[in-house]
Protein backbone atom coordinates (compact mmCIF):
# COMPACT_ATOMS: atom_id res chain seq x y z
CA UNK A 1 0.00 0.00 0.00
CA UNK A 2 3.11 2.47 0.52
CA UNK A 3 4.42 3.99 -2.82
CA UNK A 4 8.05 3.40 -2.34
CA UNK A 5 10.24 1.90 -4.87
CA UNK A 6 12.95 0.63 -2.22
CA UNK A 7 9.93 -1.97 -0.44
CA UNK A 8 9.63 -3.69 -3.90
CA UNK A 9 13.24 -3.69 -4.58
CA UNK A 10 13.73 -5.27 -0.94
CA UNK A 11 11.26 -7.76 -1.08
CA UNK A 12 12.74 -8.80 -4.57
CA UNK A 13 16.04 -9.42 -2.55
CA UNK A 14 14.54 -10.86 0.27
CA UNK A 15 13.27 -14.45 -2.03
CA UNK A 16 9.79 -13.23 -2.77
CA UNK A 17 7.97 -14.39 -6.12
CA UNK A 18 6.05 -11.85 -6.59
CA UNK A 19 4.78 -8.17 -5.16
CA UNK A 20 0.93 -6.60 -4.61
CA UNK A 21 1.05 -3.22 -5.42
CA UNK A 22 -2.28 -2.75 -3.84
CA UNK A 23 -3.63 0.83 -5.30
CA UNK A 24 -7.35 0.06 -3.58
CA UNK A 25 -6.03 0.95 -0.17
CA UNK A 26 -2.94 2.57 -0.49
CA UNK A 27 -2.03 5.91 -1.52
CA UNK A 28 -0.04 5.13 -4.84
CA UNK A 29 -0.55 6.99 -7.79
CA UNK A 30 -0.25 6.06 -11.84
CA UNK A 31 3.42 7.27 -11.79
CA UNK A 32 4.34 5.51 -8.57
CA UNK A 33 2.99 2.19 -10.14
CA UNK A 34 5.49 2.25 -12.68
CA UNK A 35 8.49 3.05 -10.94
CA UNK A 36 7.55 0.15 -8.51
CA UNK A 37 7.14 -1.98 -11.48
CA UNK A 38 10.52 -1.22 -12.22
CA UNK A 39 12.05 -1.88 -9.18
CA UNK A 40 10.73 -5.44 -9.25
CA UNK A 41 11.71 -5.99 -12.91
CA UNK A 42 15.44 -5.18 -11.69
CA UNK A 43 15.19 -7.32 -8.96
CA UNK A 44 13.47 -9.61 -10.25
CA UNK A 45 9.85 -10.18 -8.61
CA UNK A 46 6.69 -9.94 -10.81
CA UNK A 47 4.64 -6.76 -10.08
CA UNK A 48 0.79 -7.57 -9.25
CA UNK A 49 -1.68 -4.73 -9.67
CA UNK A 50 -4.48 -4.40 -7.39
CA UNK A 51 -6.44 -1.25 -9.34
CA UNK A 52 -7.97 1.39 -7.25
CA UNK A 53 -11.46 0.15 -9.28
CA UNK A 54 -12.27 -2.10 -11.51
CA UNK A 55 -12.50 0.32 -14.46
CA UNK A 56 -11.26 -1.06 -17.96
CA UNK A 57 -9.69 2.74 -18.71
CA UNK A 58 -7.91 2.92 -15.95
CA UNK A 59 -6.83 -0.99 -16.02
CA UNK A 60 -5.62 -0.32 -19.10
CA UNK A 61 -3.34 2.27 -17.92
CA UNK A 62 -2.15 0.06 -15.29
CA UNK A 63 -1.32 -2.34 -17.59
CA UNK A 64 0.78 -0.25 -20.16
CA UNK A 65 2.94 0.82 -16.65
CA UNK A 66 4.30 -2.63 -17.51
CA UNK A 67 2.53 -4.82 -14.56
CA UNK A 68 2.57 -8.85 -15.10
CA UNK A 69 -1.22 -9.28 -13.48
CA UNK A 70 -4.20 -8.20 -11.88
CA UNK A 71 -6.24 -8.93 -8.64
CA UNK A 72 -9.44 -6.86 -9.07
CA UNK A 73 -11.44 -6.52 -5.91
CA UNK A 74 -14.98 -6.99 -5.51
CA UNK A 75 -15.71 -9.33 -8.53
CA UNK A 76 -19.04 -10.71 -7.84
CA UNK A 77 -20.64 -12.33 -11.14
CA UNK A 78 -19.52 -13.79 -14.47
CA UNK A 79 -20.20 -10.72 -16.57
CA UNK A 80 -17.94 -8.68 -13.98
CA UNK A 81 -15.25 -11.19 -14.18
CA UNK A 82 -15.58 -11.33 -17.89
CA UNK A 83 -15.06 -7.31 -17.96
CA UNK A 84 -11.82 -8.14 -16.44
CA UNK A 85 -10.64 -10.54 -18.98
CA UNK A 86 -11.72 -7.79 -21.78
CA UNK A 87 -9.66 -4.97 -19.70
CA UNK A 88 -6.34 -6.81 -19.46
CA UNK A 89 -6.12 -9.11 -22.79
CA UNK A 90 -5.85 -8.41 -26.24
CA UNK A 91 -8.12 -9.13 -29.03
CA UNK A 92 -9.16 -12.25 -29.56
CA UNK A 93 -9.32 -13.02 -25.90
CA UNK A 94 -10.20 -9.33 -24.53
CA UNK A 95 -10.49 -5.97 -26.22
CA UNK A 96 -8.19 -4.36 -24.59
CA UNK A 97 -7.02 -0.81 -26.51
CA UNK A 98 -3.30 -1.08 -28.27
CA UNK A 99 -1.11 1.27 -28.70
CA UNK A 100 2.20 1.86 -30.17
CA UNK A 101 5.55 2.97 -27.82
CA UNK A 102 4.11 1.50 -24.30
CA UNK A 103 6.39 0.71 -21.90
CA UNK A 104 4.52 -2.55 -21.87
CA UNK A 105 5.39 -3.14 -25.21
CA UNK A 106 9.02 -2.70 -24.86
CA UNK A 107 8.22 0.87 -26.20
CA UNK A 108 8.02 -1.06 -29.44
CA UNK A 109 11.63 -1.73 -29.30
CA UNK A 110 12.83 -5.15 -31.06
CA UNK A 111 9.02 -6.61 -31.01
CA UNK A 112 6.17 -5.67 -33.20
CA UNK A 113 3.02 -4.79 -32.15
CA UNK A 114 1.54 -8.11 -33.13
CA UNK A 115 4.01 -10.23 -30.87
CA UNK A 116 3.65 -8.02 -27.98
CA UNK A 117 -0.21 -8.64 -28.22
CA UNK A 118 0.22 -12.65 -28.09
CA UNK A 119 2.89 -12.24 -25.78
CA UNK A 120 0.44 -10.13 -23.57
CA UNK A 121 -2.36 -12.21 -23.83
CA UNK A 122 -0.28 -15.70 -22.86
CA UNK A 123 1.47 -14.36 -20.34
CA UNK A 124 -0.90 -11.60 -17.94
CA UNK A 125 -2.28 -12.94 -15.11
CA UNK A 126 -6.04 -12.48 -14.13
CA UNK A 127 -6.97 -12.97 -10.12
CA UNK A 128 -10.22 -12.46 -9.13
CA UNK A 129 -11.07 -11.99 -5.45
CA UNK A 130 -14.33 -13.23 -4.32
CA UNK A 131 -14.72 -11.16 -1.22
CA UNK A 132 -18.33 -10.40 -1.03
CA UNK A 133 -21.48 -13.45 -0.23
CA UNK A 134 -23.20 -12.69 -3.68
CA UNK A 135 -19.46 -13.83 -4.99
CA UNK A 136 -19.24 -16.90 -3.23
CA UNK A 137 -23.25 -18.14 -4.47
CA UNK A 138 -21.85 -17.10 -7.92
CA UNK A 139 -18.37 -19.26 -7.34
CA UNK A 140 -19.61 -21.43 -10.03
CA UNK A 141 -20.24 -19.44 -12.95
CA UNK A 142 -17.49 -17.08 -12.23
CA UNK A 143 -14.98 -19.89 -12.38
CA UNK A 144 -16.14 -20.50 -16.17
CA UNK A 145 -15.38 -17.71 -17.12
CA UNK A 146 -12.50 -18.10 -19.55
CA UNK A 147 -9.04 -16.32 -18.71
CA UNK A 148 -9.26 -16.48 -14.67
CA UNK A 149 -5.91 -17.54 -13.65
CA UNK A 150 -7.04 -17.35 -9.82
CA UNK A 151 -9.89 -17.09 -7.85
CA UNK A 152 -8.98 -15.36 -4.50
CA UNK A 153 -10.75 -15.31 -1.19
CA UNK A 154 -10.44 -12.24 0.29
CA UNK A 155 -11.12 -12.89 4.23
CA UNK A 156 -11.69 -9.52 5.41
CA UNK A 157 -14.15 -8.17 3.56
CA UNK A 158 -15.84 -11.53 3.36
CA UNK A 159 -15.44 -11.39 6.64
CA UNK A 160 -17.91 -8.58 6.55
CA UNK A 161 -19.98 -9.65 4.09
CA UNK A 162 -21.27 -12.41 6.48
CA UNK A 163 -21.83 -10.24 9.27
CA UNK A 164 -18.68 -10.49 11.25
CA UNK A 165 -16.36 -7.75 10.34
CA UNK A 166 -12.90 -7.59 10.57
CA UNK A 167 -13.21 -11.83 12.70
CA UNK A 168 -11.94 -13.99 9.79
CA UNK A 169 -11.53 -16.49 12.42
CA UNK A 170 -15.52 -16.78 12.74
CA UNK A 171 -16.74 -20.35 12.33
CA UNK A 172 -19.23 -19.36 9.98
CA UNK A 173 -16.45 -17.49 8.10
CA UNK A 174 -13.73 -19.76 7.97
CA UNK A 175 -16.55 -22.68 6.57
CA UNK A 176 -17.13 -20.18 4.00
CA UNK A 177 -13.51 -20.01 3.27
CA UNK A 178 -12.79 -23.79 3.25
CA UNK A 179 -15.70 -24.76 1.13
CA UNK A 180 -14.95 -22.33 -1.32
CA UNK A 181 -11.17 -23.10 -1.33
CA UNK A 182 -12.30 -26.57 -1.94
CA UNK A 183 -14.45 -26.12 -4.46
CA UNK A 184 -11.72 -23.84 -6.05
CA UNK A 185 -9.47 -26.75 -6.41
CA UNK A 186 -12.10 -29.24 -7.23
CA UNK A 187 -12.67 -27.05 -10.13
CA UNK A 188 -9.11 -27.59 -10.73
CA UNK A 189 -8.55 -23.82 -10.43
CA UNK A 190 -5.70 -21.59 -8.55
CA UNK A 191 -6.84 -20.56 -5.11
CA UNK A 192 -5.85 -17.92 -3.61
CA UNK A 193 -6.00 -15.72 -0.27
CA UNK A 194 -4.11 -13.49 1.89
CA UNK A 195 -2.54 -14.89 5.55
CA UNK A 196 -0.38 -14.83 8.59
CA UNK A 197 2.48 -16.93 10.22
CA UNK A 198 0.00 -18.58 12.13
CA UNK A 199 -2.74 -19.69 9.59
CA UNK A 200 0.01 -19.92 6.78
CA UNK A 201 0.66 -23.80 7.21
CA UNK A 202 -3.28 -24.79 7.04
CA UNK A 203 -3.37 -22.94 3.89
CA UNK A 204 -0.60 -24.97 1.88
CA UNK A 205 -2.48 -28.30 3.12
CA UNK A 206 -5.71 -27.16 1.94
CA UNK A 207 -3.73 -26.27 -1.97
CA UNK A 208 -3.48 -22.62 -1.99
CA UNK A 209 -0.87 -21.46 -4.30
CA UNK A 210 -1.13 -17.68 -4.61
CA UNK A 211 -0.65 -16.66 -1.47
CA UNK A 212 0.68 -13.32 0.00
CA UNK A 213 0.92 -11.10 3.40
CA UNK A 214 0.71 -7.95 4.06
CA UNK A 215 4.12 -5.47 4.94
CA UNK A 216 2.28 -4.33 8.45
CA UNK A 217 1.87 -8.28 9.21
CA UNK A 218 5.21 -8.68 8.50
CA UNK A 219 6.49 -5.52 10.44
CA UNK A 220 4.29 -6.97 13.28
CA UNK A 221 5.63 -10.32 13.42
CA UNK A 222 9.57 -9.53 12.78
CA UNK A 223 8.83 -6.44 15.52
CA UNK A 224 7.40 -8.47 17.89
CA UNK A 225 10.13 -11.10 18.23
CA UNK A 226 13.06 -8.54 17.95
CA UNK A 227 11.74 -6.44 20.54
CA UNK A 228 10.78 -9.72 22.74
CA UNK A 229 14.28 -10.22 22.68
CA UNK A 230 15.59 -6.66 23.22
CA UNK A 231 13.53 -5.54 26.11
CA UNK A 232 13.39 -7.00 29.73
């Protein structure tokens, strides 16, 4: 959520796979994006977009920063999910606008416009997050949409979405969670979610493969055990 180019360069050293740069809730603008996307192209992590809407315009821009994916929030039926494919792929999967010179597109440097487009459309990745109840009765037909890569289970606003906000430890929530996961995989789909230390085990038994944490966990975690250590 923090528009700083030296957290995605670090978490590229640190072993990471990949980076959210999570523009719903943070405070980082269209110019920001693409100097974080650069910092994880030199060190190496792919840069995951997490748009401020799910608006095909300003996807699009997103997109042409040079960003290897998107997890658009709040993707609750079929036709929403299918505006998603359209936004981020290429005709004939999407309709996505082309231009000439993007950074995208290697600035059109040593690639025509035609390869970048197949390139582009084999190679993007599409999460969904199924955060909301409507989401999870529509699990079914989203996940035929063509062109989801992942369907992710956000916990806290689901959490909310049930009528327990901000407890994604709730019974009723956590069912919610595991049925869907399972149905995810039965489907023979990605699933995907966000965790902690704790819950992070659980989560690789029950087949989640796109999996992240948030910096403040992180900060929380390494804090607490450092300063364990360093006070009396």
């Amino acid at each position: 959520m923090i528009p700083s180019v030296q957290l995605v360069e670090m978490a590229g050293k640190l072993g990471y796979d990949w980076v959210l740069i999570d523009c719903e809730h943070g405070s980082i603008t269209l110019e920001t994006v693409e100097y974080m996307v650069m910092a994880a192209e030199a060190s190496n992590i792919t840069p995951i977009i997490r748009p401020q809407k799910n608006d095909p315009e300003l996807i699009g821009q997103y997109m042409d920063r040079g960003v290897m994916g998107i997890q658009a929030p709040h993707v609750c039926s079929a036709e929403e999910a299918q505006k998603i494919i359209n936004a981020v792929k290429y005709h004939p999967i999407g309709n996505r606008s082309l231009a000439v010179g993007t950074r995208s597109a290697n600035y059109g440097f040593g690639i025509t416009l035609t390869e970048y487009a197949e390139q582009a459309n084999e190679d993007l990745l599409v999460c969904v997050q199924i955060e909301d109840k409507e989401a999870v009765d529509n699990l079914d037909s989203i996940a035929k949409v063509e062109g989801i890569d992942v369907l992710f289970i956000g916990p806290s606003d689901l959490s909310q979405s049930l009528g327990h906000p901000g407890n994604a430890g709730h019974p009723v929530v956590q069912k919610v969670m595991d049925d869907a996961f399972s149905k995810i995989i039965d489907l023979g789909m990605v699933a995907g979610t966000a965790g902690n230390l704790e819950i992070t085990p659980r989560r690789l038994e029950q087949g989640i493969q796109y999996y992240y944490t948030h910096l403040t966990t992180l900060l929380a975690y390494s804090s607490s055990a450092f300063l364990g250590n360093a006070k009396d």
